[in-house]
C-alpha atoms as a PDB file:
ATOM      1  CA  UNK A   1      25.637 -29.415  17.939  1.00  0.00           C
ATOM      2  CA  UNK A   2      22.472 -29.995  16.621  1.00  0.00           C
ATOM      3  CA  UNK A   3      21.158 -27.948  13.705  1.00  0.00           C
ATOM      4  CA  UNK A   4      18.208 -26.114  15.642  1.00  0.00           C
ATOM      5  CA  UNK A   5      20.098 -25.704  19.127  1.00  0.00           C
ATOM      6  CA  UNK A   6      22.658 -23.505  16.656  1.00  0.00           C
ATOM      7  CA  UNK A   7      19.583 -21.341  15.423  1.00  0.00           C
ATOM      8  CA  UNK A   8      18.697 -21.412  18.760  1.00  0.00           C
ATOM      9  CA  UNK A   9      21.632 -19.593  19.471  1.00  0.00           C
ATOM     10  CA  UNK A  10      21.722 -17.282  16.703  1.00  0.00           C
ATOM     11  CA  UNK A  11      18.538 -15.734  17.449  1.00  0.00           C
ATOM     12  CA  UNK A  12      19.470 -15.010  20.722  1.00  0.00           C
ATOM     13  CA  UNK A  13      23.427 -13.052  20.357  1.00  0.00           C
ATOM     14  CA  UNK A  14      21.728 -10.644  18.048  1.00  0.00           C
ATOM     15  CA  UNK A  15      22.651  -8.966  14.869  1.00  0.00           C
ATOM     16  CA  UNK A  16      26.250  -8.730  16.093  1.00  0.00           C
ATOM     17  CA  UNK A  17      27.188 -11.786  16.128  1.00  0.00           C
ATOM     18  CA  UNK A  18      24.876 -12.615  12.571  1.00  0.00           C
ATOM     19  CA  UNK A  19      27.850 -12.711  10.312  1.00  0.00           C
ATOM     20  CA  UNK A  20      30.053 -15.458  12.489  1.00  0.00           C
ATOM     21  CA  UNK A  21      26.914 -17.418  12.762  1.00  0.00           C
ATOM     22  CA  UNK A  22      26.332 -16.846   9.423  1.00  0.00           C
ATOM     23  CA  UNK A  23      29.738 -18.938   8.801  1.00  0.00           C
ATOM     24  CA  UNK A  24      29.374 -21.291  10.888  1.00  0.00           C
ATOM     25  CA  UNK A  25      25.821 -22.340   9.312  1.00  0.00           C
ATOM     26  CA  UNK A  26      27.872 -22.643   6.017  1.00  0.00           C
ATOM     27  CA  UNK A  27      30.336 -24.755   7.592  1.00  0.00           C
ATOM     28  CA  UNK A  28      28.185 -27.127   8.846  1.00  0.00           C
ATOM     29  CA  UNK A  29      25.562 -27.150   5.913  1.00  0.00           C
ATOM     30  CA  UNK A  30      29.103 -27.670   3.837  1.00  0.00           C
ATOM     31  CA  UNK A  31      29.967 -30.661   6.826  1.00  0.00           C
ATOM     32  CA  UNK A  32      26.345 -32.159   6.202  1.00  0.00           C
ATOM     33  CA  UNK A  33      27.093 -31.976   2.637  1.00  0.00           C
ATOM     34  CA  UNK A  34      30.673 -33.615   3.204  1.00  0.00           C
ATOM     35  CA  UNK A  35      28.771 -36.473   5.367  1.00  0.00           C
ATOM     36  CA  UNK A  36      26.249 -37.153   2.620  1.00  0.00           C
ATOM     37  CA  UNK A  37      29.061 -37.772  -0.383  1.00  0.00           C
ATOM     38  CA  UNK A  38      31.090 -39.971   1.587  1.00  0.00           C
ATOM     39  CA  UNK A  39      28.021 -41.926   2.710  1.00  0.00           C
ATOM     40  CA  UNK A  40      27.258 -42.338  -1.028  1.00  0.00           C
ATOM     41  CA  UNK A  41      30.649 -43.575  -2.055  1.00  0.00           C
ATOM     42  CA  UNK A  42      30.637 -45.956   0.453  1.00  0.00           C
ATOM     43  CA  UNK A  43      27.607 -47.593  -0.476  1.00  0.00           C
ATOM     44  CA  UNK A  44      28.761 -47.055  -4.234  1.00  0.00           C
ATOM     45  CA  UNK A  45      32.249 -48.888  -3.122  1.00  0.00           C
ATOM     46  CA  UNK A  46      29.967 -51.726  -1.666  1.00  0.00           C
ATOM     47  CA  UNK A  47      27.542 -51.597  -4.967  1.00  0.00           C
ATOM     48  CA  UNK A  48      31.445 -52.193  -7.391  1.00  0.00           C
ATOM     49  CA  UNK A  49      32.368 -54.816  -4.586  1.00  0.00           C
ATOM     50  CA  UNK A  50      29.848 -57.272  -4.845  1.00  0.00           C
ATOM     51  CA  UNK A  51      29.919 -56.785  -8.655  1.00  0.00           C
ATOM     52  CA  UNK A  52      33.454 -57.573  -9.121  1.00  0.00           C
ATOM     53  CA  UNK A  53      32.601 -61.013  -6.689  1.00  0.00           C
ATOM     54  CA  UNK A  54      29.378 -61.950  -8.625  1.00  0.00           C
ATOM     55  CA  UNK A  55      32.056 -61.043 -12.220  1.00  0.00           C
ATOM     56  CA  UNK A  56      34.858 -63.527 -10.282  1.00  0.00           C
ATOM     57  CA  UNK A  57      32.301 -65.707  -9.355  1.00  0.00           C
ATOM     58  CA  UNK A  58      31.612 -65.798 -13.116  1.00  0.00           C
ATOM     59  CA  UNK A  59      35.166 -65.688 -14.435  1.00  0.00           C
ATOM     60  CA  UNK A  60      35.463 -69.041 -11.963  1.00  0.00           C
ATOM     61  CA  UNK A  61      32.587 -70.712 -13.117  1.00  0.00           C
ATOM     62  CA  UNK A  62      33.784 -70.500 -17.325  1.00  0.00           C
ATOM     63  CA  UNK A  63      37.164 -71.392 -16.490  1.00  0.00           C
ATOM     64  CA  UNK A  64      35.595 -75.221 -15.070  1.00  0.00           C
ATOM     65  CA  UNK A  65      33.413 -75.264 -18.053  1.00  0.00           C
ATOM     66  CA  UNK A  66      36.049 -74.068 -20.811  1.00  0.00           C
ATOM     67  CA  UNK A  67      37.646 -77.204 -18.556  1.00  0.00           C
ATOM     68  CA  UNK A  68      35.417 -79.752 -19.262  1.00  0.00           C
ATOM     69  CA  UNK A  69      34.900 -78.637 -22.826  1.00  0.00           C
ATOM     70  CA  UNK A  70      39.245 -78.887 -23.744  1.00  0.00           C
ATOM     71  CA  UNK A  71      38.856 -82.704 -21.570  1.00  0.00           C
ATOM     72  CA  UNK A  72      35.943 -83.424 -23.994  1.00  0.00           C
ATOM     73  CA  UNK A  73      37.942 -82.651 -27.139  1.00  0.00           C
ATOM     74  CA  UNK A  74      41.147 -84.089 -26.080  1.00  0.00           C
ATOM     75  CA  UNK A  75      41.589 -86.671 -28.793  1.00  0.00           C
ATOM     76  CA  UNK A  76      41.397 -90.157 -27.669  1.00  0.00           C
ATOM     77  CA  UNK A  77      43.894 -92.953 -27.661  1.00  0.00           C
ATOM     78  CA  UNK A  78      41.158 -95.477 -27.964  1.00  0.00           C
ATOM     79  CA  UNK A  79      40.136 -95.362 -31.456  1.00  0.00           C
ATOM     80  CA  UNK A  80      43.613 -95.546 -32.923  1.00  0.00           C
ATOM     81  CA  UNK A  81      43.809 -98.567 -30.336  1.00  0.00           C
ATOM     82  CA  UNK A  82      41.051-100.231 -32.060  1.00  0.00           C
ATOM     83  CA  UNK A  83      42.327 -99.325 -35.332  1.00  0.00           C
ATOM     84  CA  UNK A  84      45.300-101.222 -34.643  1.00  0.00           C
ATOM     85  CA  UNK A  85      45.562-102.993 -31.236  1.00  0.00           C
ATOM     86  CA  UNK A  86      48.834-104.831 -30.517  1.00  0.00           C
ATOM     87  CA  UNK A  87      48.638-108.799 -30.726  1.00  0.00           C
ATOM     88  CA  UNK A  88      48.604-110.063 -27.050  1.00  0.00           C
ATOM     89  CA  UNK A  89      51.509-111.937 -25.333  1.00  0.00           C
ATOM     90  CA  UNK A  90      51.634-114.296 -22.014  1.00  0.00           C
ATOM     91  CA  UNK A  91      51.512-112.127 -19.576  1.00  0.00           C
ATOM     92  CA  UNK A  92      49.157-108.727 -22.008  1.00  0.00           C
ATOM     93  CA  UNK A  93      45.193-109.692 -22.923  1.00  0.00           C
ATOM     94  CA  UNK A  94      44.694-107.442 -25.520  1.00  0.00           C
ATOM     95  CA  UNK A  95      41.260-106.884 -26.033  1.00  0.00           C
ATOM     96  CA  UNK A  96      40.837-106.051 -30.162  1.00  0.00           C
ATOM     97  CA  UNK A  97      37.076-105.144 -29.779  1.00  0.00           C
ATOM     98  CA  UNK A  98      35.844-102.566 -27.128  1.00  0.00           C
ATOM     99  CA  UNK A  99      34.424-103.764 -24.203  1.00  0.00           C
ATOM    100  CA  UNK A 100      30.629-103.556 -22.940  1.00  0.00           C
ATOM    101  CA  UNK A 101      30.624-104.112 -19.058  1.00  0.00           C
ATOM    102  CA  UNK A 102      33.790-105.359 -19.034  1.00  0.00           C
ATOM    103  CA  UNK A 103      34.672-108.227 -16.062  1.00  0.00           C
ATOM    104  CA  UNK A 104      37.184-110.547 -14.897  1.00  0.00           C
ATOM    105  CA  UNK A 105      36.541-114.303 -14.983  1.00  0.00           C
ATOM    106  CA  UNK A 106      38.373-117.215 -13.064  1.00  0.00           C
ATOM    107  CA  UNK A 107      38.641-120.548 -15.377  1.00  0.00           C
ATOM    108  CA  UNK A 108      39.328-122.530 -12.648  1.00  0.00           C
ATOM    109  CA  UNK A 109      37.642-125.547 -10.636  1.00  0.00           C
ATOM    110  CA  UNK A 110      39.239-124.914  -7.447  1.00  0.00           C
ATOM    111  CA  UNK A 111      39.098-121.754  -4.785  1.00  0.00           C
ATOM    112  CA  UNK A 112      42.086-119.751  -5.842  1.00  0.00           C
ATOM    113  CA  UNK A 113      44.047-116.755  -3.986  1.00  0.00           C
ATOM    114  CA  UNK A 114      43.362-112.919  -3.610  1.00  0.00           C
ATOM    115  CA  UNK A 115      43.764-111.499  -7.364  1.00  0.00           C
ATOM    116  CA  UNK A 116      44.670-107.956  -6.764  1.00  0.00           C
ATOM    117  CA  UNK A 117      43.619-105.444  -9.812  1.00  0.00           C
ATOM    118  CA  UNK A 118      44.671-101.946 -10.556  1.00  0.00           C
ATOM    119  CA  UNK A 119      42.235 -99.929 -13.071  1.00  0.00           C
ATOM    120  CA  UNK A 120      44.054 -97.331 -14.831  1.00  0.00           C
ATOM    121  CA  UNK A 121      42.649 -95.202 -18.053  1.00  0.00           C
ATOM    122  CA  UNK A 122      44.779 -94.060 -20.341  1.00  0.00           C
ATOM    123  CA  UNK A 123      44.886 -90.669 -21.894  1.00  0.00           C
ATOM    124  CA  UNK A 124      47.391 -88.666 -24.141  1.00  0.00           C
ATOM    125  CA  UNK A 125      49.945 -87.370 -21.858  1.00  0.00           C
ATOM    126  CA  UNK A 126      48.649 -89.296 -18.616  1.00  0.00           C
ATOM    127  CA  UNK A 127      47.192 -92.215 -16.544  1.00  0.00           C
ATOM    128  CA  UNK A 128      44.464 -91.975 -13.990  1.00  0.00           C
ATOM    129  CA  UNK A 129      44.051 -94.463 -11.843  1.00  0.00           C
ATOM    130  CA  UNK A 130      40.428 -95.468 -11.473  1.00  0.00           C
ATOM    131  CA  UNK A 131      40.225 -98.069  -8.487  1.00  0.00           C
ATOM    132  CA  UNK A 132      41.785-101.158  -7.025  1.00  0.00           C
ATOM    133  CA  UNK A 133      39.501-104.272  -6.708  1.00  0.00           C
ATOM    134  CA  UNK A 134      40.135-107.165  -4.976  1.00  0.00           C
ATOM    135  CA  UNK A 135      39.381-110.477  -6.683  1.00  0.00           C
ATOM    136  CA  UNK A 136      38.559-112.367  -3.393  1.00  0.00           C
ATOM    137  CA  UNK A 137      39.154-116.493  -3.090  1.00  0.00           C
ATOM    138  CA  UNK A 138      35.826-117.429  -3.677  1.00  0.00           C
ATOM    139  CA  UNK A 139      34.821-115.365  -6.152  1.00  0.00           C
ATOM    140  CA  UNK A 140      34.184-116.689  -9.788  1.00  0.00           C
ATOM    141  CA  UNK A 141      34.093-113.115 -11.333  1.00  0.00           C
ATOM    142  CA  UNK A 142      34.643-109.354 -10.768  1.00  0.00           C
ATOM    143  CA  UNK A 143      33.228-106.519 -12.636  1.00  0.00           C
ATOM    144  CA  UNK A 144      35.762-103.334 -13.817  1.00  0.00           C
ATOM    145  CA  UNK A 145      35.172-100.032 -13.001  1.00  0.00           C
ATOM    146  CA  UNK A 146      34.029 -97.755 -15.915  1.00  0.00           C
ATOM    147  CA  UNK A 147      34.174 -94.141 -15.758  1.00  0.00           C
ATOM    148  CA  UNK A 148      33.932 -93.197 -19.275  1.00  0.00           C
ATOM    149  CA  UNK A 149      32.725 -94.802 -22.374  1.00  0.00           C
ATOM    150  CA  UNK A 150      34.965 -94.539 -24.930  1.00  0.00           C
ATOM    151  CA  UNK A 151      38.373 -95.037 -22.722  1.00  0.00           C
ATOM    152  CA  UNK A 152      41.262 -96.899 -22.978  1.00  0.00           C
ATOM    153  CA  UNK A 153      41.605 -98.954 -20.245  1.00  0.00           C
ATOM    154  CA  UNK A 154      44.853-100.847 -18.595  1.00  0.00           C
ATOM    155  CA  UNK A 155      44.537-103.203 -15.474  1.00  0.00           C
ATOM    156  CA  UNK A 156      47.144-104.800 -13.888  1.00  0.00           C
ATOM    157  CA  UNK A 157      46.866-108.030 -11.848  1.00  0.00           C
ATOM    158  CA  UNK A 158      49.096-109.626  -9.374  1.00  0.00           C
ATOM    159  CA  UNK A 159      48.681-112.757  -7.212  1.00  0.00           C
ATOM    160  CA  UNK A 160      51.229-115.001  -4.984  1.00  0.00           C
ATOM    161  CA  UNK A 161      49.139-118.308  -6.119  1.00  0.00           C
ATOM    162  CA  UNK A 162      51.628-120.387  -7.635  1.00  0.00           C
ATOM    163  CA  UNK A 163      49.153-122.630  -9.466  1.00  0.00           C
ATOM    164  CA  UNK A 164      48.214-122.035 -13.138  1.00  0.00           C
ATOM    165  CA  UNK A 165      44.516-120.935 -14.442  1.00  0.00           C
ATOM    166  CA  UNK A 166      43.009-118.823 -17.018  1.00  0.00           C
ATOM    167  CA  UNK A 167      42.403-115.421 -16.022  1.00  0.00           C
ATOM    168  CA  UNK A 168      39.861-114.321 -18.867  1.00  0.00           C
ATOM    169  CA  UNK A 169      38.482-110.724 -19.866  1.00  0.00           C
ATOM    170  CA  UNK A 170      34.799-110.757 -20.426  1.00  0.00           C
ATOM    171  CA  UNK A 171      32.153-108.776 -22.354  1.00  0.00           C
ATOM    172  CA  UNK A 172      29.588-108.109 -19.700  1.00  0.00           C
ATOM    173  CA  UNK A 173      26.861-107.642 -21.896  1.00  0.00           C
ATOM    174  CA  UNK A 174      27.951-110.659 -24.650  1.00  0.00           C
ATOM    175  CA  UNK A 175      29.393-112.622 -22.533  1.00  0.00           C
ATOM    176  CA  UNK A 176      31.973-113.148 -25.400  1.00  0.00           C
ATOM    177  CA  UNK A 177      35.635-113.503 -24.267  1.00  0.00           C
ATOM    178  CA  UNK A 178      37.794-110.397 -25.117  1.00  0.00           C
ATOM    179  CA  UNK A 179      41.126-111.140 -23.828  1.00  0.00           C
ATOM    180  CA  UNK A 180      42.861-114.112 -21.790  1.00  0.00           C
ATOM    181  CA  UNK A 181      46.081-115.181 -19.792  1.00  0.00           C
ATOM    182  CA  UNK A 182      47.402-117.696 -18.014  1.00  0.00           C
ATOM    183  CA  UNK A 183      48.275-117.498 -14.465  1.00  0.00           C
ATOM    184  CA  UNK A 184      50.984-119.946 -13.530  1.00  0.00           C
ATOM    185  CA  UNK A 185      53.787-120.193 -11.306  1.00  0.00           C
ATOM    186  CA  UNK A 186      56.132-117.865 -12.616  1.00  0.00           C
ATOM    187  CA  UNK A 187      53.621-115.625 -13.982  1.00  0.00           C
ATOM    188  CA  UNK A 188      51.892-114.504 -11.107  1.00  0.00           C
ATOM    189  CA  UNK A 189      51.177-110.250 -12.410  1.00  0.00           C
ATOM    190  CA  UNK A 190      50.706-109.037 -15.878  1.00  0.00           C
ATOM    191  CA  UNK A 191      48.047-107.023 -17.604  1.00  0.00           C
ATOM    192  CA  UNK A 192      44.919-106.331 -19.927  1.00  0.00           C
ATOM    193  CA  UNK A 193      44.359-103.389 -22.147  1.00  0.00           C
ATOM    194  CA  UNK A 194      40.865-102.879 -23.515  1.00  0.00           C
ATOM    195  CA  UNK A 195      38.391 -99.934 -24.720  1.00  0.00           C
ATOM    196  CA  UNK A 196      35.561 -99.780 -22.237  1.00  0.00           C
ATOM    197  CA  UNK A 197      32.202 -98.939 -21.788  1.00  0.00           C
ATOM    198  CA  UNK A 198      29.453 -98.971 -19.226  1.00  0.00           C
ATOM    199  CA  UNK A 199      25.639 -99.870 -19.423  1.00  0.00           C
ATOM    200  CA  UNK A 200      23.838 -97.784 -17.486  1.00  0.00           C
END
């Protein structure tokens, strides 16, 4: 009942009936009162809600970059590569100097068949593959992915030609020959290992 409706009402029992109203004012003021704290501590429950999401959203947000700062400073297998890459054999190009833009080249003065290449780099503890690539027939060279400078780099090739060619690692930006094998018969997969890097 609404505040003035119970004055209302009050004013019109008389003094008899003053002390019972009396009460019943109290109750209600103490009601109103009652109404008011819980509407505050609702909208105080809201306030520590979206504070604790805006402190997860935080909490979320350091966790990718303490990420990306322990991927940074795992140590590298490339520069002990370099400081001592093994010697090559006839079916591993071993590539003893990094790598600028590195690419595949044919040696060959006829079409030849699909060359299929798997880029993988190389870190402590794991290998992430980085694409597949198709060397198609008429192609004379492919470039090699490069996701970051620096890596250590394994692809692995595999064709059903059963001729023989030189299949030759290239510096993109040189054009100096890093690493070469030969392709022949029974030799149709093997692999190159290089440090690479990009030029942007």
């Amino acid at each position: 009942m609404p505040l003035l409706a119970v004055l209302a009402l009050i004013g019109l029992a008389g003094p008899q009936a003053s002390r019972a109203d009396s009460e019943v004012l109290a109750a209600l003021a103490e009601v109103r009162g009652l109404q008011s704290q819980v509407a505050s501590l609702h909208l105080e429950l809201r306030r520590r809600g979206e504070a604790i999401d805006a402190l997860e959203r935080e909490v979320e947000t350091l966790g990718e970059d303490v990420g990306a700062v322990k991927e940074r400073m795992t140590p590298s297998v490339a520069g002990p590569f370099l400081s001592g890459p093994p010697p090559s054999s006839d079916s591993v190009g071993v590539a003893k100097v990094a790598v600028f833009a590195p690419r595949l080249e044919i040696d060959a003065a006829r079409r030849h068949d699909l060359v299929a290449l798997k880029v993988r780099r190389l870190e402590p503890g794991s290998v992430r593959v980085i694409g597949d690539v198709e060397f198609l027939s008429d192609q004379a060279s492919v470039d090699l992915p490069v996701d970051q400078n620096g890596a250590l780099y394994l692809v692995e090739w595999s064709t059903s030609e059963g001729h023989t060619y030189t299949l030759s690692l290239r510096d993109g930006a040189s054009g100096q020959t890093a690493a070469v094998v030969q392709v022949k018969p029974l030799q149709a997969k093997g692999r190159f290992i290089y440090v690479g890097y990009r030029i942007e």
